[in-house]
N, C-alpha and C. Protein backbone atom coordinates (compact mmCIF):
# COMPACT_ATOMS: atom_id res chain seq x y z
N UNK A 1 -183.61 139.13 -85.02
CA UNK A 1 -183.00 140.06 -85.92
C UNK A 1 -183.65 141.42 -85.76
N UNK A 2 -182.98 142.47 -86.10
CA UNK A 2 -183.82 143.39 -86.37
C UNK A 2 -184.64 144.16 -87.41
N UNK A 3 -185.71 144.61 -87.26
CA UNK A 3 -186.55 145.03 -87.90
C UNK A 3 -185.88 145.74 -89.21
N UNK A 4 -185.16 146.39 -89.35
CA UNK A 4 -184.30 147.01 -90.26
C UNK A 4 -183.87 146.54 -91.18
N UNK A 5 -183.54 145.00 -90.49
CA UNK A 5 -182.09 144.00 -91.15
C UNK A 5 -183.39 142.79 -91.71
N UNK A 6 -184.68 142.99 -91.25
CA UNK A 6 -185.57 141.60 -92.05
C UNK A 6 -186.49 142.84 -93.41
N UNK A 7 -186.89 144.43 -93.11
CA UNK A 7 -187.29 144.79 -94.44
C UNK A 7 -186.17 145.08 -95.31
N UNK A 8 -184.97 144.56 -94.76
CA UNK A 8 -183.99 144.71 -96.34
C UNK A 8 -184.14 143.40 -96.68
N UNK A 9 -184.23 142.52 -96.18
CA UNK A 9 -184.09 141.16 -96.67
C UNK A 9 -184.89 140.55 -96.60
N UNK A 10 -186.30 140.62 -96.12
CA UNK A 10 -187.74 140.34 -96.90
C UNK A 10 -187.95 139.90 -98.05
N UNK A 11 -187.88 141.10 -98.84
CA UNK A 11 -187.99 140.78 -100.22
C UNK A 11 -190.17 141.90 -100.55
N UNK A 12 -190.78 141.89 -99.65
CA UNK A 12 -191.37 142.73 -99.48
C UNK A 12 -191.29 143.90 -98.54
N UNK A 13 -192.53 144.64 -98.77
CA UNK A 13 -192.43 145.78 -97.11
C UNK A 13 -193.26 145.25 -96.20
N UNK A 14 -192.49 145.30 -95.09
CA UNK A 14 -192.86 144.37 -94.15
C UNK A 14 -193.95 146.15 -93.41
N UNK A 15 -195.74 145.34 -93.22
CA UNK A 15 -196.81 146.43 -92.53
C UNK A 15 -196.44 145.99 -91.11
N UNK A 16 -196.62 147.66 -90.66
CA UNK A 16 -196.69 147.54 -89.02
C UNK A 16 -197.92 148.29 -88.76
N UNK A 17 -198.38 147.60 -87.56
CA UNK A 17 -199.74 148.27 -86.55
C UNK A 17 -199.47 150.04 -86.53
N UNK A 18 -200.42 150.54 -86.60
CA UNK A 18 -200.10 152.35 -86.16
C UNK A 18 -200.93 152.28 -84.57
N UNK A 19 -201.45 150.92 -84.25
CA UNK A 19 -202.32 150.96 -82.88
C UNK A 19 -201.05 151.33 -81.83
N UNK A 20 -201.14 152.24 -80.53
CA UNK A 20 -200.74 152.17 -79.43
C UNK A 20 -200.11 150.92 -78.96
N UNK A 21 -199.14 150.44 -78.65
CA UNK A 21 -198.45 149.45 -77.73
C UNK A 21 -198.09 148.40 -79.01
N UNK A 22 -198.31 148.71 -80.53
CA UNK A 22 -198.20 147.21 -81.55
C UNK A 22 -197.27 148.18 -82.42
N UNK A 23 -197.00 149.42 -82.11
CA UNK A 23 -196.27 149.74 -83.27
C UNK A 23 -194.89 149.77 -83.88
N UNK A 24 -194.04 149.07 -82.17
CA UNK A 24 -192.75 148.37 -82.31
C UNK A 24 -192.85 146.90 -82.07
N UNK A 25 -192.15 145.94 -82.78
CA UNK A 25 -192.36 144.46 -82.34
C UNK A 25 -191.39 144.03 -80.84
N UNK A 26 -191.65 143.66 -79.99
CA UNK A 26 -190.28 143.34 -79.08
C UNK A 26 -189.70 142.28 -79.88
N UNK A 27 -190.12 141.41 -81.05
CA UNK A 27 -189.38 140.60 -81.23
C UNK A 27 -188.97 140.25 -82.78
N UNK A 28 -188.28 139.88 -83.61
CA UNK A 28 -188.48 139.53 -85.41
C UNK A 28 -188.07 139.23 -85.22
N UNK A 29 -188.79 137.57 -86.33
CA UNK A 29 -188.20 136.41 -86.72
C UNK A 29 -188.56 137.01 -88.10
N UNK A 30 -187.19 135.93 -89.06
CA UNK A 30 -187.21 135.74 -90.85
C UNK A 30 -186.68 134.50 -90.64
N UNK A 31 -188.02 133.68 -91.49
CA UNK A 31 -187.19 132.57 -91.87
C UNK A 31 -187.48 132.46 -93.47
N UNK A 32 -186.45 131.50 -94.27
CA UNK A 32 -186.55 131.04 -95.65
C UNK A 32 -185.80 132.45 -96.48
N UNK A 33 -185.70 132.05 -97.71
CA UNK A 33 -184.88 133.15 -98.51
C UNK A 33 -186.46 133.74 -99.74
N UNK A 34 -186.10 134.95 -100.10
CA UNK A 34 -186.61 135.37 -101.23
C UNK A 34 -187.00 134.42 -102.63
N UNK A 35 -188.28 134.11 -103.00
CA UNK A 35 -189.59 135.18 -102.67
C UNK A 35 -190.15 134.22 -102.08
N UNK A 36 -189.63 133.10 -100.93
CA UNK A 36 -190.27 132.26 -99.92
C UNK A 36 -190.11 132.73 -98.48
N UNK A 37 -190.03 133.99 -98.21
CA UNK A 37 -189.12 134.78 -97.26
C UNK A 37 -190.76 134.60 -95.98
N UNK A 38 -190.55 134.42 -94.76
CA UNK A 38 -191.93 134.45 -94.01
C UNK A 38 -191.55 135.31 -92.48
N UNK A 39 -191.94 136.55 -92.50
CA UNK A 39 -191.45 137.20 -91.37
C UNK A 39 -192.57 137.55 -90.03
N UNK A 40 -191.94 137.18 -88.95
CA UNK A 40 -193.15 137.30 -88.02
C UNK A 40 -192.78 138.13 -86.88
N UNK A 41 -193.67 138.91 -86.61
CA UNK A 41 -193.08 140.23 -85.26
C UNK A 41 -194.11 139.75 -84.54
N UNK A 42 -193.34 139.99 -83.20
CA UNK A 42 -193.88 139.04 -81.62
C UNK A 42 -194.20 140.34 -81.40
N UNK A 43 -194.96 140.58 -80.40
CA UNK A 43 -195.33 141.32 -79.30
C UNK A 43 -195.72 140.99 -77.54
N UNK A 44 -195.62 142.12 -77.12
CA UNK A 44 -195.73 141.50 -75.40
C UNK A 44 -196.76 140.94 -74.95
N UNK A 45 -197.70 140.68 -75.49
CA UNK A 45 -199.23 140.37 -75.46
C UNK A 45 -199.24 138.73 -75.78
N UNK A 46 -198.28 139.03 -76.13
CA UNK A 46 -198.31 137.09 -76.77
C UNK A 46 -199.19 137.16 -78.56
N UNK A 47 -199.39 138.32 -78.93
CA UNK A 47 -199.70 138.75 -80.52
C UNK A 47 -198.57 138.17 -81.17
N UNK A 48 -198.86 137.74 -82.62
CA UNK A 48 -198.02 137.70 -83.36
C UNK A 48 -198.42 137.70 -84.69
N UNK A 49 -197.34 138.48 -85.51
CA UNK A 49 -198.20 138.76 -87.20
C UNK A 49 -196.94 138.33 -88.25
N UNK A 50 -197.39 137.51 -88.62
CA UNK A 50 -196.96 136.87 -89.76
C UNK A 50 -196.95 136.93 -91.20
N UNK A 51 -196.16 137.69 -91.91
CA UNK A 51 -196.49 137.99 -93.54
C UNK A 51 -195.58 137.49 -94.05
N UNK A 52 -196.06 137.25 -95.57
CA UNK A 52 -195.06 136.03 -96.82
C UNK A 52 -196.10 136.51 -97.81
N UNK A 53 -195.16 136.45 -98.93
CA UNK A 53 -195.55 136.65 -100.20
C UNK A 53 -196.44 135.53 -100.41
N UNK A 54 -197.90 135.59 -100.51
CA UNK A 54 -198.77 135.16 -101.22
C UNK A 54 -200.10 134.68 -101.48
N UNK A 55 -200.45 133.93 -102.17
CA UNK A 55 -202.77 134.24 -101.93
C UNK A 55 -203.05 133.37 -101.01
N UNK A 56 -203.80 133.47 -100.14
CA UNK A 56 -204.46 132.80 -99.70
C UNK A 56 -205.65 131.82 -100.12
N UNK A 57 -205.90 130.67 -100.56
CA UNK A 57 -206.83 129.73 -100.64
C UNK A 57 -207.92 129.70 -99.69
N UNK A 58 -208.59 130.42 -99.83
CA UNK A 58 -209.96 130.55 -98.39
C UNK A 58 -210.89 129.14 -98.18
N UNK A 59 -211.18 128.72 -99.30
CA UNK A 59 -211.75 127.31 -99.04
C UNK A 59 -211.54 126.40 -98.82
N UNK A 60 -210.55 126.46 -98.77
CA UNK A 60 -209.45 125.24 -98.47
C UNK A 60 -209.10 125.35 -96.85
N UNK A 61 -208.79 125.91 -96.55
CA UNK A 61 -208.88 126.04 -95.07
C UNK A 61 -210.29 125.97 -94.16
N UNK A 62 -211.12 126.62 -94.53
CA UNK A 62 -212.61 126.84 -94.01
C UNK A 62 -213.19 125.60 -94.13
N UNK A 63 -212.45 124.66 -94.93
CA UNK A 63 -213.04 122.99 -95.26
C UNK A 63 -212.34 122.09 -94.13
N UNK A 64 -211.47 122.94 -93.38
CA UNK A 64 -210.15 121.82 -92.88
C UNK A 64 -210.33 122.01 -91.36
N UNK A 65 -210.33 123.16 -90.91
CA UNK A 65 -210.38 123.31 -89.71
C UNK A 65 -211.24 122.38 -88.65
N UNK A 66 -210.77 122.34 -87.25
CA UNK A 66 -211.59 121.12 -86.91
C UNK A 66 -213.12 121.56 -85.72
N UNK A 67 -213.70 120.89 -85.55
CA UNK A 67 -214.65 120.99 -84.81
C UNK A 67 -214.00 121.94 -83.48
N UNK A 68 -215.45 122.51 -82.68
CA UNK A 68 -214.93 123.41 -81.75
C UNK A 68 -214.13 125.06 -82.28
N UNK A 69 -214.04 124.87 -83.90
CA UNK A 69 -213.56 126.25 -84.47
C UNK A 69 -214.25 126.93 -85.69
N UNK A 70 -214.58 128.05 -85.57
CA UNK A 70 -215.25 128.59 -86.13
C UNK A 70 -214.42 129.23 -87.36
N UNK A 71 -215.03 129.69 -88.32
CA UNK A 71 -214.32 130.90 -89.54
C UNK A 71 -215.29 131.56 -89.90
N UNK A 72 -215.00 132.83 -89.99
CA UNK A 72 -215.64 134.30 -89.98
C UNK A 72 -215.57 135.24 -90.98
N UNK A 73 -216.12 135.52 -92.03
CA UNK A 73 -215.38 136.39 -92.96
C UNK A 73 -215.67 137.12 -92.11
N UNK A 74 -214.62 138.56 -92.29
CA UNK A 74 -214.89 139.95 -91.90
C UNK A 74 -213.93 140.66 -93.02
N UNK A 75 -214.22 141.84 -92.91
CA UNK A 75 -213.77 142.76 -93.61
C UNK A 75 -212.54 143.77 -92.64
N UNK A 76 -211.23 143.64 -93.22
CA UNK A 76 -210.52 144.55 -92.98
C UNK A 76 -209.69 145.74 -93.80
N UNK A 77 -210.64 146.59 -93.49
CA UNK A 77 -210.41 147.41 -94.29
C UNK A 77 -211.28 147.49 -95.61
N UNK A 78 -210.71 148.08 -96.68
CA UNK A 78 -211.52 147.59 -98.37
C UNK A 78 -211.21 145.79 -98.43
N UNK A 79 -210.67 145.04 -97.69
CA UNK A 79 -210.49 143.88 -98.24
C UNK A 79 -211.38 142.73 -97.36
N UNK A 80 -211.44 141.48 -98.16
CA UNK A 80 -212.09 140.42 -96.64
C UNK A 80 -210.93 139.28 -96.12
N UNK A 81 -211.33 138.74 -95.22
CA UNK A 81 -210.62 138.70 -94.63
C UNK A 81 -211.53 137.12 -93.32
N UNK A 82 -210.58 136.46 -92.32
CA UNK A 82 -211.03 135.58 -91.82
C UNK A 82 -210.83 135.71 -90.42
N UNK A 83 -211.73 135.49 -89.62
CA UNK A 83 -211.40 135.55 -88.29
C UNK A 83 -211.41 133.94 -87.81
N UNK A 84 -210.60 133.40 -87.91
CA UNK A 84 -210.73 131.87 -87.03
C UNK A 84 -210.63 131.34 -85.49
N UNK A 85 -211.64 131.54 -84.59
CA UNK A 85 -211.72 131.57 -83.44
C UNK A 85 -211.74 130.10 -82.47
N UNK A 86 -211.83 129.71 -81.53
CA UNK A 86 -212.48 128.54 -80.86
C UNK A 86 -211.70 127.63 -79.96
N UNK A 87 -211.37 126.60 -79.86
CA UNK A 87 -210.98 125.76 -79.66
C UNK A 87 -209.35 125.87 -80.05
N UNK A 88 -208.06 125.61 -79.29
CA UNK A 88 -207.05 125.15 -79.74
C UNK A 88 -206.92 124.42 -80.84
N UNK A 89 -206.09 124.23 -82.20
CA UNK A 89 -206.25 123.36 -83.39
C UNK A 89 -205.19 123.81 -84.13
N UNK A 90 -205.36 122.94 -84.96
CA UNK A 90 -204.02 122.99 -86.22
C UNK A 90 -205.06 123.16 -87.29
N UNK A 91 -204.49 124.72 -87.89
CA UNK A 91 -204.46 125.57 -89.07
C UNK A 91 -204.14 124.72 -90.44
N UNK A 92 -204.75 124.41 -91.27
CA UNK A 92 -203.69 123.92 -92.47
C UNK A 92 -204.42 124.86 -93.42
N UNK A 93 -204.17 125.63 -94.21
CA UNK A 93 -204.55 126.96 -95.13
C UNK A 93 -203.65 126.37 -96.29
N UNK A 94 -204.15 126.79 -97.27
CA UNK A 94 -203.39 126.73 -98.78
C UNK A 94 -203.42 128.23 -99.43
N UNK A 95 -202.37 128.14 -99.74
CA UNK A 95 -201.80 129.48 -100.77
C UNK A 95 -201.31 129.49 -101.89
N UNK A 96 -201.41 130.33 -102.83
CA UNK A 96 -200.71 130.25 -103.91
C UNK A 96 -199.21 131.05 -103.70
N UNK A 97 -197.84 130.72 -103.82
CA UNK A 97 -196.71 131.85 -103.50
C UNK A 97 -196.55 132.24 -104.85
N UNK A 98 -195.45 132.70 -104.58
CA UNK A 98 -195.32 134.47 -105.96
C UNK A 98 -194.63 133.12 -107.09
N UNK A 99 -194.50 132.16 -107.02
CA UNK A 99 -194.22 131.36 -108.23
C UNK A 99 -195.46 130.94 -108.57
N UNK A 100 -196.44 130.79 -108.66
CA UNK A 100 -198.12 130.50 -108.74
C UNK A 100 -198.12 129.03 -108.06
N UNK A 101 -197.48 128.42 -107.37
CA UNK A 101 -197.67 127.07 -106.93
C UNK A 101 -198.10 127.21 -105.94
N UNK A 102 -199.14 125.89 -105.67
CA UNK A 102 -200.42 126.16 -104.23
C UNK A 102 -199.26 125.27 -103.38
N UNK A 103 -199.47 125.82 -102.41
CA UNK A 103 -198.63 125.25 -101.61
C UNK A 103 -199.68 124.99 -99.96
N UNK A 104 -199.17 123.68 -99.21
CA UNK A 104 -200.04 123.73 -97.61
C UNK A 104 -198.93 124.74 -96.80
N UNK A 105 -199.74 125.07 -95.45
CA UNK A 105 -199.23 125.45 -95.08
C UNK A 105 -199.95 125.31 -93.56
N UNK A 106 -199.09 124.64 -92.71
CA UNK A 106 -200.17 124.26 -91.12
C UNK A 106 -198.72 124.54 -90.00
N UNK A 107 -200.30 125.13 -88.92
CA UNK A 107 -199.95 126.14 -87.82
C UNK A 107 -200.28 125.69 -86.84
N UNK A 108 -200.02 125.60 -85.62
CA UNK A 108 -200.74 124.99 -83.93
C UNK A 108 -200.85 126.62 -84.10
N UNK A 109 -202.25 126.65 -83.72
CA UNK A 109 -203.00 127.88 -83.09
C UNK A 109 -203.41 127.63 -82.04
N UNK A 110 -203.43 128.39 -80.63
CA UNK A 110 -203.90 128.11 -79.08
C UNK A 110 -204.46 129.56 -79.38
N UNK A 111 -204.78 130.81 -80.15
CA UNK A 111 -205.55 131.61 -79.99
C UNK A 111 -206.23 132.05 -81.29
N UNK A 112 -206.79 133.56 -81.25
CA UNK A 112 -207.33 132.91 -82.71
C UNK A 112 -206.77 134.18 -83.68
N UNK A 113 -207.13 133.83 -84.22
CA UNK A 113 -206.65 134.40 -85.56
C UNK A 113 -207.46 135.17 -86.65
N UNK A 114 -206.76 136.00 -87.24
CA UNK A 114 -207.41 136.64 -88.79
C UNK A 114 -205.92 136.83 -89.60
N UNK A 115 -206.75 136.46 -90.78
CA UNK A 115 -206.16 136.24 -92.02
C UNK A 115 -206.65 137.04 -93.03
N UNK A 116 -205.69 137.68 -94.02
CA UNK A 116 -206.21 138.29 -95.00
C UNK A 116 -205.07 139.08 -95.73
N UNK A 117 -205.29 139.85 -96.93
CA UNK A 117 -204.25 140.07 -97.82
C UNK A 117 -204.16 141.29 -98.11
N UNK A 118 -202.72 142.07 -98.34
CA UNK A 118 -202.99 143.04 -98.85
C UNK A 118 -201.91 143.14 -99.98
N UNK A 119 -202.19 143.39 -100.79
CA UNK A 119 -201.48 143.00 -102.24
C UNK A 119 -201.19 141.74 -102.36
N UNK A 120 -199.93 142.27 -102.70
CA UNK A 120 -199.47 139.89 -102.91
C UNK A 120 -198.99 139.38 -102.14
N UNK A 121 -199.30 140.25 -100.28
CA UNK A 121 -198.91 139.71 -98.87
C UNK A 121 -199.86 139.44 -98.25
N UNK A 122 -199.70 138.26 -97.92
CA UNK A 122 -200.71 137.01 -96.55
C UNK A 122 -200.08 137.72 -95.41
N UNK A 123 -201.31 137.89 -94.53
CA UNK A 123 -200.95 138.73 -93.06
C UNK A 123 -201.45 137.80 -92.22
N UNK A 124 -200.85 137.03 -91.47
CA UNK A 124 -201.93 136.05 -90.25
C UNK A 124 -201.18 136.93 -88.68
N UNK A 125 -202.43 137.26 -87.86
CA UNK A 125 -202.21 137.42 -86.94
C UNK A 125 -202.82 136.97 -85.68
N UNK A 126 -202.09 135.88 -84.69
CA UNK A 126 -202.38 135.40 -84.12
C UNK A 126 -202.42 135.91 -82.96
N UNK A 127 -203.42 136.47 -81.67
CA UNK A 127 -203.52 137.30 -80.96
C UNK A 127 -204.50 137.19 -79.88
N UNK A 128 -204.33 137.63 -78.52
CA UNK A 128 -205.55 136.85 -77.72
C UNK A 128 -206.74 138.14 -77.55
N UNK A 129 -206.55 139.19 -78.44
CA UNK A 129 -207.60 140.38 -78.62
C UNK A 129 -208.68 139.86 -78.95
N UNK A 130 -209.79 140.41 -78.69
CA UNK A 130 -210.74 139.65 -79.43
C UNK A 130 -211.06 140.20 -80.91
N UNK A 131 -211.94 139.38 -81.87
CA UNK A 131 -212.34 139.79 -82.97
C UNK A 131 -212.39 141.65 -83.32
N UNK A 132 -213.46 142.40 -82.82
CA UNK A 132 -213.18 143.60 -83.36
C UNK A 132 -211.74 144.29 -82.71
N UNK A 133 -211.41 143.84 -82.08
CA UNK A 133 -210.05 144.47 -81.63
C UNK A 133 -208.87 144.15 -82.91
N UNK A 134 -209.12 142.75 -82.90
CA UNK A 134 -207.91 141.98 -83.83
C UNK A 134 -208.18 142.86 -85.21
N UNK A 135 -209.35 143.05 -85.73
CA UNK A 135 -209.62 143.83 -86.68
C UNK A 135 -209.38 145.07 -87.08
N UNK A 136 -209.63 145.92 -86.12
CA UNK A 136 -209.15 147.27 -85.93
C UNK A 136 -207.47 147.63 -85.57
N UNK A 137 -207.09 145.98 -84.90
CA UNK A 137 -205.50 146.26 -85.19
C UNK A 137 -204.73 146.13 -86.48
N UNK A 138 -205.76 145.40 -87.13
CA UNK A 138 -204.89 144.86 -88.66
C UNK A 138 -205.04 145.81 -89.76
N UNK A 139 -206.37 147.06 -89.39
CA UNK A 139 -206.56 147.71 -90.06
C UNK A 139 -205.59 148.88 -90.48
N UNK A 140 -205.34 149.31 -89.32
CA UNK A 140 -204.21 150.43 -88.94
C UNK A 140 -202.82 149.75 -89.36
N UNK A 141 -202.60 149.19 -90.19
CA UNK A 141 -201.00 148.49 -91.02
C UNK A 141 -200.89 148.84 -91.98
N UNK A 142 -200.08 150.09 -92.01
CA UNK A 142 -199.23 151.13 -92.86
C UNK A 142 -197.62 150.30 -93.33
């Protein structure tokens, strides 16, 4: 779909990279309807960033993940945030969505990832940059 046609029908504002080469997606997906709406922009890199209305459960994941993978707080931006690196594995994270219900939520990750929030949007971006790169890309999301 296009970018145009998923922030009308989001249901939030969908952040984009201001970094060089991330600041158009070659690709958007939307799946699910409002306020379960989960939109993800591909890039040529094999990046991909994923936002949906809602909190992230940090301990709950950091308890789950499997051997061979690490979790990282870092800070992006004023906020914190997770870098999950290592080994290929399945993600299972818990969230609260905009109805307050915790909900699972599991991912095959083959690269790694940071996670973190900005308002009442979960941003996961899965990307083969490394850590301060992945960081400094998530930062720049206007």
């Amino acid at each position: 779909m296009s970018l145009d046609q998923a922030r009308s029908d989001a249901g939030f504002g969908i952040l984009l990279p201001a970094t060089t080469g991330y600041t158009q997606p070659a690709e958007v997906h939307m799946i699910g309807a409002q306020p379960f709406t989960r939109v993800t922009l591909w890039y040529p890199d094999s990046t991909m960033l994923t936002e949906f209305l809602g909190e992230v459960q940090p301990d709950a994941f950091q308890k789950i993940v499997g051997g061979g993978t690490t979790v990282e707080p870092v800070r992006v931006g004023s906020v914190g945030g997770w870098w999950i690196a290592g080994a290929p594995h399945e993600l299972m994270f818990l969230f609260r969505d905009p109805d307050g219900q915790s909900r699972w939520q599991g991912v095959t990750v083959s690269g790694n990832v940071l996670v973190w929030q900005a308002g009442p949007v979960t941003l996961r971006l899965e990307t083969p940059l490394d850590r301060d790169a992945a960081v400094a890309l998530a930062a720049s999301l206007h």
